[in-house]
Protein backbone atom coordinates (compact mmCIF):
# COMPACT_ATOMS: atom_id res chain seq x y z
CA UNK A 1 35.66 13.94 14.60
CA UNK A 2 34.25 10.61 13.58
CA UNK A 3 30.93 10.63 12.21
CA UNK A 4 28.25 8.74 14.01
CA UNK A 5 25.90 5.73 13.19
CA UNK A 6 23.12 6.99 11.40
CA UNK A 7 21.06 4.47 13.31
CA UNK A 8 21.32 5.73 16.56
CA UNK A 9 20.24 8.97 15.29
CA UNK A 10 16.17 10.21 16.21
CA UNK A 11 14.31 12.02 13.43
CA UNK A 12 14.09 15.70 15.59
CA UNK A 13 17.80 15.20 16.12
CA UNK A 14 18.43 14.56 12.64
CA UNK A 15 16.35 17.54 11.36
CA UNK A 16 18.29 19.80 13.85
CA UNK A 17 21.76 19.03 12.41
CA UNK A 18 20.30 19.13 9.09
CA UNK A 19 18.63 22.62 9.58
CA UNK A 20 21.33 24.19 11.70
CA UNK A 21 24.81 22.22 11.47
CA UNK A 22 27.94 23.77 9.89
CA UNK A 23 28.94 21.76 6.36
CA UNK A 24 31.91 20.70 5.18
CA UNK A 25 32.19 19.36 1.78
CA UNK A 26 33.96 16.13 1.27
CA UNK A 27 33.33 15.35 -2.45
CA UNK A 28 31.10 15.00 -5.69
CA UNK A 29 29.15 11.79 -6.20
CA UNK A 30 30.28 11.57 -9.60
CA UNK A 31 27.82 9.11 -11.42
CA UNK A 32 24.57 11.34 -10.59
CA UNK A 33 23.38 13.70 -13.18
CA UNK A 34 22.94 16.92 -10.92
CA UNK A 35 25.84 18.27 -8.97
CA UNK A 36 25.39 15.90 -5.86
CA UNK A 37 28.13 16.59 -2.77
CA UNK A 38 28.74 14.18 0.15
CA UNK A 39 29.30 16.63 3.28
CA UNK A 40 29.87 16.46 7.08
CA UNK A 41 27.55 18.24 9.11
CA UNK A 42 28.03 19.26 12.65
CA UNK A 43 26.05 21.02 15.36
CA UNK A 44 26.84 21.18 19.21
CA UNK A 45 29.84 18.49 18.84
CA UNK A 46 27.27 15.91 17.07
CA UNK A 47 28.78 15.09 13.19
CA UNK A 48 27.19 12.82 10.34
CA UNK A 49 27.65 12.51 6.82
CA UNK A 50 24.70 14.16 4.26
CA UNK A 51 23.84 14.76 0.76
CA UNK A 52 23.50 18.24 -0.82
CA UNK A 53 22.39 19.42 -3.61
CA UNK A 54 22.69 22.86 -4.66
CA UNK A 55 19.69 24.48 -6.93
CA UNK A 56 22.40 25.79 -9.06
CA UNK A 57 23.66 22.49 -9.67
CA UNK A 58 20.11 21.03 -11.26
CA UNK A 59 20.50 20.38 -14.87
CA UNK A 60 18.01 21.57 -16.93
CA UNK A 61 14.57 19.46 -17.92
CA UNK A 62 12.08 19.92 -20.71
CA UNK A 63 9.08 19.21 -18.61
CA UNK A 64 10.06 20.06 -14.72
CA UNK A 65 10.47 23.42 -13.79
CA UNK A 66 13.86 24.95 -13.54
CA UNK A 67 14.86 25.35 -9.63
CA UNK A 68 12.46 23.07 -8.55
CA UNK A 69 14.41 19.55 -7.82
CA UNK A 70 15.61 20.24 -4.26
CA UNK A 71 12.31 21.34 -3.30
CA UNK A 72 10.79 18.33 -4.51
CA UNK A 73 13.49 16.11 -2.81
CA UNK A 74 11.85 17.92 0.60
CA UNK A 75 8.42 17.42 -0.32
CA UNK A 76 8.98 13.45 -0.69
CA UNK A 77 10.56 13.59 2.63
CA UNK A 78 7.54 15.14 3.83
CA UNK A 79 4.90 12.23 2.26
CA UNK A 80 6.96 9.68 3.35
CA UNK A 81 7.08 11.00 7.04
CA UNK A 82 3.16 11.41 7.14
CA UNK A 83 3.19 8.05 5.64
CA UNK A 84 4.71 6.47 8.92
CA UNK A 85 6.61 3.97 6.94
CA UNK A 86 10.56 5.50 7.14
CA UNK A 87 10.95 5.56 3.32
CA UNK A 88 13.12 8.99 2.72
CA UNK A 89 15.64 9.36 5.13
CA UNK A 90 15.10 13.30 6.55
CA UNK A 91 15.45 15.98 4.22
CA UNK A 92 15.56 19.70 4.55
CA UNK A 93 15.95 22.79 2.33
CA UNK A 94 18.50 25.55 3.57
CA UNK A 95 21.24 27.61 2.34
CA UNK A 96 24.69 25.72 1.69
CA UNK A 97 28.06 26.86 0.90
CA UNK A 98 27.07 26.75 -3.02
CA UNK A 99 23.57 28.48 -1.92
CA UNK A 100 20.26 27.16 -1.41
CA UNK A 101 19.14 23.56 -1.80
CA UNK A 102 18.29 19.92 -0.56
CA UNK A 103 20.27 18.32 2.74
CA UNK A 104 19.51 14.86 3.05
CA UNK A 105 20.96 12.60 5.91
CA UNK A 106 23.52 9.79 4.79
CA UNK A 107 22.32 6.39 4.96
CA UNK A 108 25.50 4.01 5.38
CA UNK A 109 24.87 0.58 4.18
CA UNK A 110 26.81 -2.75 5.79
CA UNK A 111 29.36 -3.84 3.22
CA UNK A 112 27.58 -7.11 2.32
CA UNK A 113 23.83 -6.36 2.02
CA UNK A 114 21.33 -8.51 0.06
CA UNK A 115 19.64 -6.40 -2.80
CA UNK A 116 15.98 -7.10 -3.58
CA UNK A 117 15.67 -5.86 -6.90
CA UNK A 118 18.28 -6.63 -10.10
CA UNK A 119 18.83 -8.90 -13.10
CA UNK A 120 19.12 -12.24 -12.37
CA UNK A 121 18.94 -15.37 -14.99
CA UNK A 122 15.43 -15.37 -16.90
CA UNK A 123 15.35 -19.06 -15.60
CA UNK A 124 16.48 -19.17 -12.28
CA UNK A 125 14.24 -16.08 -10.71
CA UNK A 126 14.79 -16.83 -7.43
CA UNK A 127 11.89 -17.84 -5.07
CA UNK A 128 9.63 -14.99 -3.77
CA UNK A 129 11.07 -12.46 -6.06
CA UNK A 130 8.49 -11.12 -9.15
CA UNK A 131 10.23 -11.07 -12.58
CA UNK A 132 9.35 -7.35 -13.92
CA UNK A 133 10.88 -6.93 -17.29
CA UNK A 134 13.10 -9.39 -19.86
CA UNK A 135 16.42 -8.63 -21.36
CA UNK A 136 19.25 -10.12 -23.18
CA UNK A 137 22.95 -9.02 -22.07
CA UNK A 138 25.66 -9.03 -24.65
CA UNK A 139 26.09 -12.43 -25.59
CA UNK A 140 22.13 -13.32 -25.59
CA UNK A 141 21.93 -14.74 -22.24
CA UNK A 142 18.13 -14.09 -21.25
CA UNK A 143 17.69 -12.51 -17.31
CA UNK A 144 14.96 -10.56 -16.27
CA UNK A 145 14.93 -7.55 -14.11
CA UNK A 146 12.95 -8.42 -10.60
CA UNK A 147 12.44 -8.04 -7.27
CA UNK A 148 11.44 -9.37 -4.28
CA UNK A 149 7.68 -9.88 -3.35
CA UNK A 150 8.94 -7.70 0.17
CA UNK A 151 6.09 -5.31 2.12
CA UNK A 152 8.98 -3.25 2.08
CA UNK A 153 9.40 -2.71 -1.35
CA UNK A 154 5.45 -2.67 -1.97
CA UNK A 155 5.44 0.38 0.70
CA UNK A 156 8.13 2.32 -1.69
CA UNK A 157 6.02 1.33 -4.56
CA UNK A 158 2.85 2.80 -3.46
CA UNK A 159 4.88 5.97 -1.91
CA UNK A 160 6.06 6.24 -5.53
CA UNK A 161 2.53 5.78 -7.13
CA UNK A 162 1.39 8.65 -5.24
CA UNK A 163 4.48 11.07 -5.66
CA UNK A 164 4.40 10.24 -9.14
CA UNK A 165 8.17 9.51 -9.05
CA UNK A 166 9.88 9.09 -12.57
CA UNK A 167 12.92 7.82 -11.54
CA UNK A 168 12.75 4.58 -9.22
CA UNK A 169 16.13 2.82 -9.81
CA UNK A 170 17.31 -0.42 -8.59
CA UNK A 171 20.01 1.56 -7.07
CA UNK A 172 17.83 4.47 -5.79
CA UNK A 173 17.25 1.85 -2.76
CA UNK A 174 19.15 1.59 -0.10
CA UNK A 175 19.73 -1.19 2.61
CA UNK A 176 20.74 0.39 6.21
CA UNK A 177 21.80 -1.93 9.07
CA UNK A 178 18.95 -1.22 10.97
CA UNK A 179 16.94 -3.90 8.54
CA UNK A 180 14.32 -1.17 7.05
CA UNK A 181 14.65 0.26 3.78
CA UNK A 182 15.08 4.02 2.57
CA UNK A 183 14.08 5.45 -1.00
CA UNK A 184 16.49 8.54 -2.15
CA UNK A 185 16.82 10.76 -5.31
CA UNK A 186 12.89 12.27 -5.75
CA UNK A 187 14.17 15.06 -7.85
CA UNK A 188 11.59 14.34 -10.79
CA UNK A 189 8.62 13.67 -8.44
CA UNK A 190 4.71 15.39 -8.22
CA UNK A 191 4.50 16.39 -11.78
CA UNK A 192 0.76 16.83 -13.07
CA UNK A 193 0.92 14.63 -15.77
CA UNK A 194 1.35 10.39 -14.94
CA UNK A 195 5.49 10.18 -15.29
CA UNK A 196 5.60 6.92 -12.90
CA UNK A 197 8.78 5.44 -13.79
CA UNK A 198 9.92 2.04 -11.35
CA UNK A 199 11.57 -0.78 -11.52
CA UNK A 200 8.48 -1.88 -9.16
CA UNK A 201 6.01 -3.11 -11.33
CA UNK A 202 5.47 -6.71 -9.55
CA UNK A 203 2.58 -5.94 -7.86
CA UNK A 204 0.85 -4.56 -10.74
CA UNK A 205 -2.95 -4.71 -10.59
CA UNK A 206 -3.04 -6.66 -7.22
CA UNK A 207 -5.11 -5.06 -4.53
CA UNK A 208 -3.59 -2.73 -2.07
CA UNK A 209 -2.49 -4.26 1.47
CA UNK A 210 -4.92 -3.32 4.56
CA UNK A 211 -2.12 -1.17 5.89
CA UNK A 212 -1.85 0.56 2.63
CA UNK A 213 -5.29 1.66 2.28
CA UNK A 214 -4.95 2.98 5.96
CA UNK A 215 -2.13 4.80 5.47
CA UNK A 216 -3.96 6.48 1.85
CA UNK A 217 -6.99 7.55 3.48
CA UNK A 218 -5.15 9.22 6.41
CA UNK A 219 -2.67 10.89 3.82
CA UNK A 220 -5.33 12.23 2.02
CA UNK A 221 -6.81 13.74 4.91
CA UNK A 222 -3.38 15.44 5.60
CA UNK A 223 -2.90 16.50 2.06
CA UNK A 224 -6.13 18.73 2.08
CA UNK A 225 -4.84 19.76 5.62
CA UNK A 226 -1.46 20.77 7.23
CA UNK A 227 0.54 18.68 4.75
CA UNK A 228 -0.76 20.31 1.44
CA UNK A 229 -0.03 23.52 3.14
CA UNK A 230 3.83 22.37 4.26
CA UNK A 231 4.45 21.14 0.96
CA UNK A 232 2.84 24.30 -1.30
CA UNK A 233 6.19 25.78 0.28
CA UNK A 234 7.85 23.79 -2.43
CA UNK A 235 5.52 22.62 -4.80
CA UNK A 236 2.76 24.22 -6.64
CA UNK A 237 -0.82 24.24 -5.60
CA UNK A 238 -1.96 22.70 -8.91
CA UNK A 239 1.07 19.95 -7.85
CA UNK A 240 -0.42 19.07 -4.36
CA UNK A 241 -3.79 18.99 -5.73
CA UNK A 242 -3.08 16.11 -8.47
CA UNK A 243 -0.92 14.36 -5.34
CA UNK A 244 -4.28 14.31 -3.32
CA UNK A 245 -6.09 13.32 -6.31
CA UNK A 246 -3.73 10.13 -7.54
CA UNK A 247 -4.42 9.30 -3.53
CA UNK A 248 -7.92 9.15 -4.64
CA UNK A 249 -7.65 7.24 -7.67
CA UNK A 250 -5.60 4.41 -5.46
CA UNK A 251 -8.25 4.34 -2.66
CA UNK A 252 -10.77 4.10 -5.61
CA UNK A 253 -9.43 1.13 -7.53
CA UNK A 254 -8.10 -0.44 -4.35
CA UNK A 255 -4.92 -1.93 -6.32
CA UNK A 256 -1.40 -0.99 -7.74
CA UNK A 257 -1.47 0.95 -10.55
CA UNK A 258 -0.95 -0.43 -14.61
CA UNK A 259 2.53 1.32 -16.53
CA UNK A 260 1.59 4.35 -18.52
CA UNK A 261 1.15 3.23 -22.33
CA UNK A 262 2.56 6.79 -23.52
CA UNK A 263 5.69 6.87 -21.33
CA UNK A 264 8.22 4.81 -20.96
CA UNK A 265 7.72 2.48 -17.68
CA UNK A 266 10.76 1.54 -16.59
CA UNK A 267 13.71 4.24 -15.80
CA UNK A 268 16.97 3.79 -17.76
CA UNK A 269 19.50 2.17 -16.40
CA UNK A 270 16.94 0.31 -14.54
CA UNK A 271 19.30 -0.68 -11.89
């Protein structure tokens, strides 16, 4: 059985097969740092392609919780759906052949797709893209890591500013055929303390689109609503509370937020 466009596939539908279909394990996604497994999943003669990752698989961290990744994978799934904007492709939490943990639907990419964010030559940033960061490669050529000034990409980095993600990579973005743009890999996301790590720094300090302080004030609403109840399932209440308050803290300055200056602001490898 071939698997199926993942464009053609409605949200409800996609939850279904997530939350019910039989999975098959094809493989481990070797570069990731947690045991990550590409699987088929199939339900009622409908089969895609997913990501699981098993709880027992998380490597331990010195300052998130052990157990807690998968769960935090769901509950940026969850933002990003009350956000409107598409960002995290769906995501549930269910038992798995290696026991409990996070199902994520695969997001195929067309073989040649235009990246917005990478290193490019330090004097040839290319027009509309934001130069972020500057480095040297091996021989002392100068690039600079950057991205493109794209509302897509300024969406992800406000969804990030207010999950408090710590681990936006260049390649944590992916491209789908349908022209949008989806965010993966939230494992280190809604701690208390300010861990923002992106390569998405551009728009640092500029105000906030109209549609993003829109979309803030009606996810804060949620967050003190049926959302912070949905996502105390995985996170804790002290967790959602600091979420709804860095929602605050956007809608009060009414711009992108500056890098930490007591962690480092960029994730590495950046890309």
């Amino acid at each position: 059985m071939t698997a199926e466009p993942t464009s053609v596939l409605a949200e409800a539908d996609a939850l279904e097969l997530l939350g019910r279909g039989r999975i098959e394990i094809e493989g481990r996604l070797v570069d990731a740092s947690n045991t990550t497994l590409r699987a088929e999943i199939s339900l009622d003669g409908l089969t895609r392609r997913c990501v699981y990752k098993p709880v027992r698989g998380e490597r331990p961290l010195w300052d998130f919780p052990d157990g807690t990744l998968a769960g935090r994978e769901v509950s940026a799934y969850l933002v990003s759906r009350a956000t409107g904007w598409d960002l995290v492709p769906p995501t549930v939490l269910r038992d798995g052949p290696l026991g409990p943990g996070a199902l994520q639907l695969w997001i195929d990419e067309p073989e040649e797709v235009p990246a917005l964010i990478g290193f490019v030559p330090a004097y040839d940033v290319p027009p509309g893209w934001i130069p972020v960061a500057a480095a040297r490669d091996d021989d002392g050529d100068a690039f600079a890591l950057a991205h493109a000034d794209d509302p897509r990409l300024a969406r992800l980095a406000l969804f990030d500013a207010v999950i408090n993600n710590a681990d936006r990579k260049g390649g944590h973005v992916l491209y789908p055929a349908t022209g949008g743009l989806h965010g993966v890999d939230h494992g280190v996301s809604f701690h208390v303390e300010n861990k923002l790590r992106t390569v998405l720094w551009g728009w640092t300090g500029r105000p906030l689109p109209g549609e993003g302080t829109a979309v803030l004030t009606r996810l804060g609403e949620q967050l003190t609503g049926p959302l912070g109840a949905a996502l105390e399932e995985h996170l804790t209440v002290t967790e959602v509370q600091h979420a709804a308050l860095r929602v605050k803290r956007l809608l009060r300055a009414e711009r992108f937020p500056q890098p930490p200056t007591d962690w480092p602001a960029i994730p590495w490898p950046p890309i």
